[in-house]
Protein backbone atom coordinates (compact mmCIF):
# COMPACT_ATOMS: atom_id res chain seq x y z
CA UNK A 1 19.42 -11.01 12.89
CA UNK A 2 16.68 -10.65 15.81
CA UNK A 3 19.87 -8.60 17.87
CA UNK A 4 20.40 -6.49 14.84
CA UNK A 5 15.78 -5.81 14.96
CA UNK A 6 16.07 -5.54 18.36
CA UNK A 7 18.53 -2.72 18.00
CA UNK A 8 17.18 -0.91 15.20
CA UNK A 9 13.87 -0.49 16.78
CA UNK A 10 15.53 0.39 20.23
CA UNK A 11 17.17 3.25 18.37
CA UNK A 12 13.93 4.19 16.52
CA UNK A 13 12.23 4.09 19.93
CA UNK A 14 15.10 6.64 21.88
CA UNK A 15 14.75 9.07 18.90
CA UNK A 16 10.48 9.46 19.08
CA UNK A 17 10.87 9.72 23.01
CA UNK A 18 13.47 12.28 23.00
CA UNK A 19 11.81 14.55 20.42
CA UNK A 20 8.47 13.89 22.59
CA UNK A 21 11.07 15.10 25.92
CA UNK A 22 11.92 18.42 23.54
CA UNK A 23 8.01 18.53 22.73
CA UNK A 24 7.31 18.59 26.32
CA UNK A 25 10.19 21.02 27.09
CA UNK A 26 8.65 23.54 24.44
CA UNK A 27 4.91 23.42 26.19
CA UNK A 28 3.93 23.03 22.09
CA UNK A 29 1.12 20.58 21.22
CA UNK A 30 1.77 17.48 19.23
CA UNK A 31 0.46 14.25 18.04
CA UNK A 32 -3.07 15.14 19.89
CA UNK A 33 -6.32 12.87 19.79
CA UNK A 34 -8.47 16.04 20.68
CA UNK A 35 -7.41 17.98 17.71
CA UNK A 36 -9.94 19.83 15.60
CA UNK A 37 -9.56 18.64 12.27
CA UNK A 38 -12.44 17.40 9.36
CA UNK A 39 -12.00 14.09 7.87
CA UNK A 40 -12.83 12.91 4.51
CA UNK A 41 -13.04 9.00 3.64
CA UNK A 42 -11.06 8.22 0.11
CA UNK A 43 -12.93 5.40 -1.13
CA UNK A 44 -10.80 4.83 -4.38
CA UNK A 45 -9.04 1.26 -3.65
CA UNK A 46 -5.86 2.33 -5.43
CA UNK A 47 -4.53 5.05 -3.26
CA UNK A 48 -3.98 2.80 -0.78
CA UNK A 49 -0.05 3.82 0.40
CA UNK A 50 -0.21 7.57 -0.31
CA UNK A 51 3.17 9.16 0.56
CA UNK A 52 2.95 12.65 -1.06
CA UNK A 53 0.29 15.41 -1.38
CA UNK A 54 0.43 18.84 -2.50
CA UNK A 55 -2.20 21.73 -3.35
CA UNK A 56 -3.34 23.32 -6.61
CA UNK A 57 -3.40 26.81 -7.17
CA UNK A 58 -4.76 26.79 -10.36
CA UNK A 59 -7.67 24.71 -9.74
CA UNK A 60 -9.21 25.40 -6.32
CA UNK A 61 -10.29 22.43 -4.22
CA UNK A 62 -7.53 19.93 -6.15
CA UNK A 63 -5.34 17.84 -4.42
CA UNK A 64 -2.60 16.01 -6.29
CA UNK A 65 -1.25 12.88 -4.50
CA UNK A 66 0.54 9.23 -5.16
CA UNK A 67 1.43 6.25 -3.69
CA UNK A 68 4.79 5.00 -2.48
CA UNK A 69 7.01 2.56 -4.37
CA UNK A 70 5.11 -0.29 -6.33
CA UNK A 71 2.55 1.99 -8.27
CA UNK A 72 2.62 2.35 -11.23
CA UNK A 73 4.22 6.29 -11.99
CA UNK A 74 1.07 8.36 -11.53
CA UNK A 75 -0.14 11.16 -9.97
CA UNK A 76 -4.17 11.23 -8.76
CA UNK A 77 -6.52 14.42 -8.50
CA UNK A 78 -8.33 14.72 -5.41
CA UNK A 79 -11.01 17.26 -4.06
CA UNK A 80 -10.30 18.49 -0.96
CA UNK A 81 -13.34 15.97 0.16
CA UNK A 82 -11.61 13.23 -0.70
CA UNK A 83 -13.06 12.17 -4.44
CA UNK A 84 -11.10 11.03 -7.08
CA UNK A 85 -11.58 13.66 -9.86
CA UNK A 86 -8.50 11.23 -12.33
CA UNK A 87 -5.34 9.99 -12.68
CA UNK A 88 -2.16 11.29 -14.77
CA UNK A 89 0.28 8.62 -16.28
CA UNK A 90 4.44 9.28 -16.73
CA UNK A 91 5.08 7.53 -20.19
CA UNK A 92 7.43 5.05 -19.93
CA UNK A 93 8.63 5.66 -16.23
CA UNK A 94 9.23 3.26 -13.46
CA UNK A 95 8.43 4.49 -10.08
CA UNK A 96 11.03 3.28 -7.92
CA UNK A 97 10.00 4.97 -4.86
CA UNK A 98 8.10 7.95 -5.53
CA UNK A 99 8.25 10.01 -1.87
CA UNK A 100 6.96 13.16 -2.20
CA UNK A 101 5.36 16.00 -4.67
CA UNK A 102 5.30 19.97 -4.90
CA UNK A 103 4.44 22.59 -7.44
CA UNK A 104 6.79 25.44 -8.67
CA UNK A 105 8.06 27.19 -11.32
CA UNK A 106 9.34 26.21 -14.59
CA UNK A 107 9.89 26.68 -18.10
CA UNK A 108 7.22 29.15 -18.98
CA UNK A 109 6.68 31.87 -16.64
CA UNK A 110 2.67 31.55 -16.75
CA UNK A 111 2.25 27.28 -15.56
CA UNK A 112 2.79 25.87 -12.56
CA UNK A 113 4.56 22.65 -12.40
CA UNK A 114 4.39 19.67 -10.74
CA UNK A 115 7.56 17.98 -9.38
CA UNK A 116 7.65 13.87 -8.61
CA UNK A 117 10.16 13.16 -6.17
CA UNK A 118 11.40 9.37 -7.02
CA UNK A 119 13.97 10.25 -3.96
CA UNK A 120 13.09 6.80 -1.34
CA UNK A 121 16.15 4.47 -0.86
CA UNK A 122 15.28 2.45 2.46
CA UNK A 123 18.86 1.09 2.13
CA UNK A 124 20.83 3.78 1.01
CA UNK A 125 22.18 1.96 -2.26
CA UNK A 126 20.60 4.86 -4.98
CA UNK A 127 23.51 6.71 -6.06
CA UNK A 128 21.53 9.25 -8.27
CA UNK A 129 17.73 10.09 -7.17
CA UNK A 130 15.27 11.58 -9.94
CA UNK A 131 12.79 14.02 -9.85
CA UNK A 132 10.19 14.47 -12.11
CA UNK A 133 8.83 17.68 -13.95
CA UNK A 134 5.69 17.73 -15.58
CA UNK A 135 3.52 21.38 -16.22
CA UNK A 136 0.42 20.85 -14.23
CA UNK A 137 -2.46 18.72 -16.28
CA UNK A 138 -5.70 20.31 -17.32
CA UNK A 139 -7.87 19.20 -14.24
CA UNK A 140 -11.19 20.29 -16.45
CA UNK A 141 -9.56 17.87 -19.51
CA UNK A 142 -9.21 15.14 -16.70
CA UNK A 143 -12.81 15.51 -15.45
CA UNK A 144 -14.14 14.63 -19.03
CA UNK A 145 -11.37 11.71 -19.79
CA UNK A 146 -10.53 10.31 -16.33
CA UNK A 147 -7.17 9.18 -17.08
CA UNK A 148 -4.46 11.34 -18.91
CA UNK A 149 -0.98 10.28 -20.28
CA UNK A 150 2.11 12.69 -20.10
CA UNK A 151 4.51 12.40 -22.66
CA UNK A 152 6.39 15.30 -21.86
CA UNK A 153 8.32 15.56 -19.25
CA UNK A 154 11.80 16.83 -17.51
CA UNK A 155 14.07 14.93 -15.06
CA UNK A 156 15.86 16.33 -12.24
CA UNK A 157 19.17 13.90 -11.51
CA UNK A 158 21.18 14.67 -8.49
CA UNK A 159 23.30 13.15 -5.95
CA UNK A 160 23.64 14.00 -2.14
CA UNK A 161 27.11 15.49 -1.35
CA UNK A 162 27.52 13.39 2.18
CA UNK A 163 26.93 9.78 0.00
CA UNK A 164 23.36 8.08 -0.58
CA UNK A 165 20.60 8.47 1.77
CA UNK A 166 16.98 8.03 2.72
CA UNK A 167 14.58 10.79 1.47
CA UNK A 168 10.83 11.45 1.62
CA UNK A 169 10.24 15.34 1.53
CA UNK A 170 10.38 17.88 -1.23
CA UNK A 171 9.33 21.52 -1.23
CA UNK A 172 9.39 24.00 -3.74
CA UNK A 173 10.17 27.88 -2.75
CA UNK A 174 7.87 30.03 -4.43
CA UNK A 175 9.59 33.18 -3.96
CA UNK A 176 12.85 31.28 -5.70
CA UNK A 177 11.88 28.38 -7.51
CA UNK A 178 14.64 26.47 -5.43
CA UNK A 179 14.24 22.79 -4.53
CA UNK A 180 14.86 21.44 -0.89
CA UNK A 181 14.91 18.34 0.07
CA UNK A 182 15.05 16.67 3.34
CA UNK A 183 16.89 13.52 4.82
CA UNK A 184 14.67 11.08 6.60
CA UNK A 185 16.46 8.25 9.12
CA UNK A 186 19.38 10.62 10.67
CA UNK A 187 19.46 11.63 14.66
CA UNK A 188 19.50 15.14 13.30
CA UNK A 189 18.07 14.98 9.44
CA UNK A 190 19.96 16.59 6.63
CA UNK A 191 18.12 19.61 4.47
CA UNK A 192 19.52 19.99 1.13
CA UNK A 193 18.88 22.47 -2.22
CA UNK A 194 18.69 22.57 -5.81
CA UNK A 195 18.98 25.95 -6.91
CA UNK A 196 16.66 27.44 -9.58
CA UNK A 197 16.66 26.89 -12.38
CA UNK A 198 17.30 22.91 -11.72
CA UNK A 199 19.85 21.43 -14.63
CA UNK A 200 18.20 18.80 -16.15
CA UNK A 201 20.77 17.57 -18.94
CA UNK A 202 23.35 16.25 -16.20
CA UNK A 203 23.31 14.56 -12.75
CA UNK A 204 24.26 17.39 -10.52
CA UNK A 205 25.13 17.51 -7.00
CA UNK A 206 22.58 18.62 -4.02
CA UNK A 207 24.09 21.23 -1.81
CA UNK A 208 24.12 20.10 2.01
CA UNK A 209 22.48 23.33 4.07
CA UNK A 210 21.76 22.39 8.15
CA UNK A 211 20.96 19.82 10.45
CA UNK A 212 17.58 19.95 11.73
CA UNK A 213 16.44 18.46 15.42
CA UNK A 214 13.98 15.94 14.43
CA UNK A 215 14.35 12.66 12.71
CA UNK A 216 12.02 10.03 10.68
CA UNK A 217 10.76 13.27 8.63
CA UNK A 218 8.14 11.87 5.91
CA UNK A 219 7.19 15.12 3.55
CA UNK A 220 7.10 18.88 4.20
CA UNK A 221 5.46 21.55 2.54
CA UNK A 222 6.22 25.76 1.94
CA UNK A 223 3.15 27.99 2.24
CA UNK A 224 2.23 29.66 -1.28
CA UNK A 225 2.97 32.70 0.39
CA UNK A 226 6.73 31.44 1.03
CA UNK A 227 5.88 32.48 4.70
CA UNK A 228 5.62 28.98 6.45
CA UNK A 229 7.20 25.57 6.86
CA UNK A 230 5.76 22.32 7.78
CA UNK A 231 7.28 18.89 8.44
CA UNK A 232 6.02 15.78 9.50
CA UNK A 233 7.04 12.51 10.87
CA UNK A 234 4.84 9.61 12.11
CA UNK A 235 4.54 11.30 15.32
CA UNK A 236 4.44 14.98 14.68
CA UNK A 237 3.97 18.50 12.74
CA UNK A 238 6.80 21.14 12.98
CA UNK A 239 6.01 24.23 11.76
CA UNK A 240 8.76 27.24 11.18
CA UNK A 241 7.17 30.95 10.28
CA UNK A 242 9.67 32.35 7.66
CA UNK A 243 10.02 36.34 8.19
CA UNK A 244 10.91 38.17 4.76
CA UNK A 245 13.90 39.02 4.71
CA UNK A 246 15.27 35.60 5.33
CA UNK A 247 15.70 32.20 3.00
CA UNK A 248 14.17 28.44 4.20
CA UNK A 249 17.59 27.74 5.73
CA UNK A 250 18.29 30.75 7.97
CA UNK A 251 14.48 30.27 9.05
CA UNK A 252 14.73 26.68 9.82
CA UNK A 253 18.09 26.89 12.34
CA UNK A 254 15.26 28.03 14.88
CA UNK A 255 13.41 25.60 16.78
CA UNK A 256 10.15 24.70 15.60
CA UNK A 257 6.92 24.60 16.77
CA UNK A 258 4.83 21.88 17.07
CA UNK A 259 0.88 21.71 15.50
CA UNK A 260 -1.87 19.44 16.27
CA UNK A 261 -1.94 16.13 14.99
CA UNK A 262 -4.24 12.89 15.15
CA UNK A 263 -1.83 10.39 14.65
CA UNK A 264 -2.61 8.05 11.49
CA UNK A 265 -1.93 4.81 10.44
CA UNK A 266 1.74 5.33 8.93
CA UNK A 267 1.18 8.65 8.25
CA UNK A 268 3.49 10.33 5.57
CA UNK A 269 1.72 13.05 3.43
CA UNK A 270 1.21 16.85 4.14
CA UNK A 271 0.13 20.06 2.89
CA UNK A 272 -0.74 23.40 2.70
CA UNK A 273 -4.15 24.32 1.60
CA UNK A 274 -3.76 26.80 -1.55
CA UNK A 275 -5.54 29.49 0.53
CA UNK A 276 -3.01 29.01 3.65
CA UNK A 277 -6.50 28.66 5.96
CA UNK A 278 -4.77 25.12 7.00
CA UNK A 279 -3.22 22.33 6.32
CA UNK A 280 -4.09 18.37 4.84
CA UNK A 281 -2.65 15.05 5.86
CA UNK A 282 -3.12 11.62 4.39
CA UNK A 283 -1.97 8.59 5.09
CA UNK A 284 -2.04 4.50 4.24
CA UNK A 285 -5.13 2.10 4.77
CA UNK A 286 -5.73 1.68 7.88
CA UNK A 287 -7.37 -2.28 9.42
CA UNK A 288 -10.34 -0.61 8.35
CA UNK A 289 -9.39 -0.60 4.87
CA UNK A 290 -10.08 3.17 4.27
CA UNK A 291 -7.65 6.16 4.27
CA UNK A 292 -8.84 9.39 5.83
CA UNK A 293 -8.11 13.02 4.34
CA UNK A 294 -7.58 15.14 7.11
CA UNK A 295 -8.28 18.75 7.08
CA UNK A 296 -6.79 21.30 10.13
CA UNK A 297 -8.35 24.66 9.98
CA UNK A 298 -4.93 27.07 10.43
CA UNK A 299 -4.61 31.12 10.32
CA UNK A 300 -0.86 31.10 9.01
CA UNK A 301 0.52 34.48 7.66
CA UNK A 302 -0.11 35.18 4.60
C-alpha cells in the first residue's frame, strides 16, 4: 500500500514538472505570486470546498458556485465581492460529486440555463454521469427569500465512449449550445461533447474529440463571446483564443497559453467575468479558514 502512494504521487509529481518544462519552453507565465489580481474574502462557512463557478449574464455582478461531493445539491449566488446574495435547492437530488457548472441555452429561446455537472468519479466506477438543467433562478426573488427550491428540472445522462473516467470541467458553447466536457487524471486529458440540443429521456453516449497536453484539469470556462478558452489545474491557467470560423476542438489542437495565477489552496474553480474584462478563481478553505475570490483584470477579444 505505501509502494502503491509512493507511486501514485511520483507519477503526479513527473506530470506537474513536465508541464512546468513545456511552461518554461513557451516563455508563457504561470502559477505566479506577483500576479495582479483583487481578492475578496467569502465569509459564508458553507462554501467551504467550492469546485465550480460560473458568471451571470442576466444579473450583473452574480456568481453562481457549489461545493464538491458531500453538500447537499445546491447552487449559491455570489457578488463578484464575495457575499452570499442565497442559495438554490435541487428537490430530491443527491449530489454525488457535483464538479463543475456553466450556463447555456435551453428550452425557451429567451432564459439562460444553468447546468450542474454531477460528473466526479475519483475511482472511475460511475458508469453513467448526470448533469443537471435548471433555467436560471430569479436572483431579485432570492434577495428577498434567501433560499429557493427547484422543482423543475432536466437531467443530462451520458456515458464516456473510452469506459468511466474522472471529470471536473464543463463548458457550454454559446454560439452552439453544445456541451464539452473534459477528462481530469490522464497524461494527455480527454475533451468530449454533447451536441445541442442534449437528449434528456435516455443515457446517451459522449463523443470522444482530442487529447489535450495538460493533465489534473479541474474546470474550464468559454468566453460569452465564444472567443476564448480557459482551463485550470492546481498549478496553472491555459488559455486558447478561438478565431471564428473554427469550433472549440479545432481551436484547442493548438498549444495554449499560459495566464497568471496565484496558486490557491486546492484550487479548482474558474471563470469568465460576464463582461470578458477577466477572469475569477475560487478555491477550498485554506489553514486560515477563509476562501478567497480572486479577480484577474483580462482584455480578451470580444
Amino acid at each position: 500500500m505505501i509502494f502503491r502512494l509512493i507511486l501514485i504521487f511520483s507519477l503526479i509529481f513527473f506530470l506537474f514538472n513536465c508541464q512546468i518544462d513545456r511552461q518554461a519552453a513557451s516563455g508563457a507565465n504561470g502559477s505566479n505570486p506577483n500576479a495582479t489580481f483583487k481578492s475578496f474574502a467569502v465569509q459564508n462557512p458553507e462554501l467551504d470546498e467550492v469546485s465550480g463557478m460560473v458568471a451571470s449574464r442576466q444579473y450583473p455582478g452574480i456568481l453562481w458556485v457549489h461545493n464538491d461531493s458531500g453538500d447537499k445539491a445546491r447552487i449559491f449566488a455570489l457578488t463578484s465581492a464575495g457575499q452570499t446574495v442565497g442559495e438554490v435547492l435541487l428537490n430530491s437530488v443527491k449530489a454525488e460529486d457535483w464538479e463543475d457548472i456553466t450556463l447555456g441555452p435551453g428550452a425557451e429561446k429567451s432564459a439562460d440555463y444553468i447546468y450542474i455537472a454531477d460528473i466526479g468519479d475519483n475511482r472511475a466506477v460511475r458508469d453513467v454521469k448526470t448533469i443537471y438543467r435548471i433555467k436560471e433562478p430569479d436572483v431579485n426573488l432570492l434577495k428577498t427569500r434567501k433560499t429557493l427550491t427547484v422543482d423543475e428540472f432536466d437531467r443530462i445522462r451520458f456515458r464516456f465512449p473510452d469506459g468511466s473516467r474522472d471529470a471536473e470541467t464543463l463548458m457550454s458553447d454559446p454560439k452552439t449550445g453544445d456541451l464539452y466536457i473534459v477528462s481530469k487524471r490522464e497524461s494527455r486529458v480527454g475533451l468530449y461533447v454533447l451536441p445541442f440540443p442534449q437528449d434528456t429521456s435516455r443515457i446517451t453516449e459522449a463523443k470522444f474529440l482530442i487529447r489535450l497536453p495538460i493533465t489534473q484539469v479541474t474546470g474550464g470556462d468559454i468566453s460569452p463571446s465564444g472567443k476564448n478558452i480557459l482551463l485550470k489545474n492546481y498549478l496553472q491557467i491555459f488559455y486558447w483564443e478561438r478565431p471564428d470560423q473554427k469550433s472549440v476542438s479545432e481551436s484547442m489542437q493548438n498549444f495554449p497559453s499560459f495566464l497568471p495565477y496565484n496558486e490557491e489552496p486546492q484550487g479548482e474553480a474558474i471563470c469568465f467575468s460576464a463582461d470578458e474584462d477577466g477572469y475569477f478563481t475560487l478555491s477550498e478553505k485554506s489553514d486560515s479558514r477563509k476562501i478567497f475570490l480572486y479577480f484577474y483584470p483580462s482584455g480578451f477579444p470580444k
